[in-house]
Protein backbone atom coordinates (compact mmCIF):
# COMPACT_ATOMS: atom_id res chain seq x y z
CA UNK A 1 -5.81 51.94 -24.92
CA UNK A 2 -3.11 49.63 -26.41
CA UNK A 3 -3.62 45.92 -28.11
CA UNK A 4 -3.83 42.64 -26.14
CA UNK A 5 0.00 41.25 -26.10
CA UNK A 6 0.20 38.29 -28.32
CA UNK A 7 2.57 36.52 -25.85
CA UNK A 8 -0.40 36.55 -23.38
CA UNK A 9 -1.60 33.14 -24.58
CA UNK A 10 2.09 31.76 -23.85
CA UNK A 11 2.14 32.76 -20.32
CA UNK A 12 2.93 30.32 -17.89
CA UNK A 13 1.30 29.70 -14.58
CA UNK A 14 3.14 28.88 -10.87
CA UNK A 15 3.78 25.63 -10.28
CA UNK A 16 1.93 24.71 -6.77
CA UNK A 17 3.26 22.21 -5.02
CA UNK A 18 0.13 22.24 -2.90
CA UNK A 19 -1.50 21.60 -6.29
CA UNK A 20 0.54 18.74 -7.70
CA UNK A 21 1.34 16.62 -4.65
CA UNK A 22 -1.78 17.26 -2.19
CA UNK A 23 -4.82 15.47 -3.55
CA UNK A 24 -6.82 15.91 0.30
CA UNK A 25 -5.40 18.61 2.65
CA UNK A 26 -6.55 17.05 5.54
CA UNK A 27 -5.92 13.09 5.11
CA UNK A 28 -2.01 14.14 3.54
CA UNK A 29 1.21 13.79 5.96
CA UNK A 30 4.76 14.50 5.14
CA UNK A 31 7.24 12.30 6.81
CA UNK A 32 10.95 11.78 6.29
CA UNK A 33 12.46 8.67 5.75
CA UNK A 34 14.79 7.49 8.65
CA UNK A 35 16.87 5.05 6.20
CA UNK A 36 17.60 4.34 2.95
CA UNK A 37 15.57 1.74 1.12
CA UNK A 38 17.37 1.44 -2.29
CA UNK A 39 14.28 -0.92 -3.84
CA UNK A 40 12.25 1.73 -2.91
CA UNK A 41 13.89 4.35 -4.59
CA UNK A 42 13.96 6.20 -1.00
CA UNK A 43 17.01 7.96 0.37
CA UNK A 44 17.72 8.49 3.98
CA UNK A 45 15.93 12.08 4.65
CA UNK A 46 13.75 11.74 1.73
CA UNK A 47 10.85 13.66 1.84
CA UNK A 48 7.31 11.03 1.70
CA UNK A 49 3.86 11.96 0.89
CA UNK A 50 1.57 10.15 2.57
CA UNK A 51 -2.17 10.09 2.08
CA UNK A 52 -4.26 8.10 4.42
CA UNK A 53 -7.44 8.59 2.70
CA UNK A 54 -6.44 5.91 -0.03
CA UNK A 55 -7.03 2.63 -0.45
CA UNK A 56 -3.69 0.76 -1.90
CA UNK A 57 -3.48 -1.08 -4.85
CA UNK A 58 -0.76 -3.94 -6.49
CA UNK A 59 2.45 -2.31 -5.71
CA UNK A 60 2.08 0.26 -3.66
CA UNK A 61 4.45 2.04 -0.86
CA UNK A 62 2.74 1.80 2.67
CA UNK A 63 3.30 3.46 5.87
CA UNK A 64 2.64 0.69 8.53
CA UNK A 65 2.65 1.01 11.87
CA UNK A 66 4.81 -2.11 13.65
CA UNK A 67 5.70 -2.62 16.80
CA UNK A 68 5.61 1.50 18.04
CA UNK A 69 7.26 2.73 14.71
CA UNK A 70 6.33 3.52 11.31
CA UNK A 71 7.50 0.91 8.43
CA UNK A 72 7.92 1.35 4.59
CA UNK A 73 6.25 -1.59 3.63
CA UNK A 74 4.63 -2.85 -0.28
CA UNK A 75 1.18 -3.94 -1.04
CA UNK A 76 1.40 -6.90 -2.95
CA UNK A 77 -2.16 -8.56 -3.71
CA UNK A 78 -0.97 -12.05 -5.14
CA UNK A 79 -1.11 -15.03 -4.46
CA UNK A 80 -3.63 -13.26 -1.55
CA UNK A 81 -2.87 -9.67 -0.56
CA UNK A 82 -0.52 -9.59 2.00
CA UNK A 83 2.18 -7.35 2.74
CA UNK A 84 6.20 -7.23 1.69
CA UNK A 85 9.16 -6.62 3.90
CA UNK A 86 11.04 -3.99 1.57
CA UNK A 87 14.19 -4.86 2.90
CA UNK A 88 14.00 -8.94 2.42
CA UNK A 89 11.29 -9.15 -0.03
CA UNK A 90 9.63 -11.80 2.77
CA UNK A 91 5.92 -12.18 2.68
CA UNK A 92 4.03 -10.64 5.84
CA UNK A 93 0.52 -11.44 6.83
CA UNK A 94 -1.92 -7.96 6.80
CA UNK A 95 -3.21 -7.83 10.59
CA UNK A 96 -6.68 -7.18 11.05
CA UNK A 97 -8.23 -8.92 7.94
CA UNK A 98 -9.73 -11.47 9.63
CA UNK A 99 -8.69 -11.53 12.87
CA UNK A 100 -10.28 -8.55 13.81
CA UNK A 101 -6.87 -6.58 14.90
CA UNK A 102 -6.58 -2.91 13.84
CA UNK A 103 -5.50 -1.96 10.32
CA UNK A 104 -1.41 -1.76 10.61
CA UNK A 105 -2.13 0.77 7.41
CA UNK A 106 -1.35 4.47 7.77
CA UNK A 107 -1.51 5.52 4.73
CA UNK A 108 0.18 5.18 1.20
CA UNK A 109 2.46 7.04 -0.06
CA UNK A 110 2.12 9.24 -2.97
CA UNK A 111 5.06 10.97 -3.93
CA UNK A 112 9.06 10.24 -3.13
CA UNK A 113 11.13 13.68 -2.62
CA UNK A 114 14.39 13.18 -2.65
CA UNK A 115 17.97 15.68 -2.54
CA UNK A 116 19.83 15.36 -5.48
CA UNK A 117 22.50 16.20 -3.91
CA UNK A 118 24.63 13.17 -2.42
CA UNK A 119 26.15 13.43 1.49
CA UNK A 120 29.35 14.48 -0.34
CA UNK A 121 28.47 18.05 -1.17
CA UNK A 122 27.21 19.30 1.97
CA UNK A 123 30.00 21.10 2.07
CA UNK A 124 30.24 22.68 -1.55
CA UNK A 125 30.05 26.73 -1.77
CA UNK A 126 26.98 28.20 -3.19
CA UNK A 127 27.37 30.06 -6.49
């Protein structure tokens, strides 16, 4: 029988992806993003989290559906909440408030994944 090592209080656990970015299994989506949306901080093929069990608050990244596709759109709750175009920065109207339409909402997203690595090294050979 030997002694406990001391290093065992150092050891470091996994980190679980599952763990860090997926708060609900079953309300959490992946998507990529079709375009790049520099205000956004999203590059074209960037991974998005999306979790439609939240509610969004000031500021936050939105999946909307409009018009048969999905839409990066921001939550913006001043003067009255409404939504913003991310490409224009216009002021849209949230259908469904009052009018009785459904929710355009999908879900907010959570976390941004994007490659580090620009279009321009595709091609570089791995070391």
């Amino acid at each position: 029988m030997g002694f406990p090592s001391p290093a065992a209080d150092f050891e470091e656990q996994r980190i679980s992806l599952d763990q860090r970015l997926i708060q609900k299994p079953a309300a959490t989506y992946f998507m990529l993003a079709a375009e790049t949306i520099y205000r956004c901080g999203i590059m074209k093929d960037a991974l998005l989290v999306v979790d439609a069990s939240l509610s969004p608050c000031d500021g936050s990244l939105l999946i909307c559906e409009s018009d048969g596709a999905f839409k990066v759109k921001r939550y913006r709750t001043l003067p009255r909440p409404h939504l913003e175009n991310v490409s224009t920065g216009k002021m849209e109207r949230i259908p469904g408030r009052d009018d009785g339409e459904a929710s355009p909402i999908f879900g907010v997203i959570t976390y941004i994944i994007n490659d580090a690595r620009s279009g321009e090294f595709d091609d570089c050979p791995v070391m």
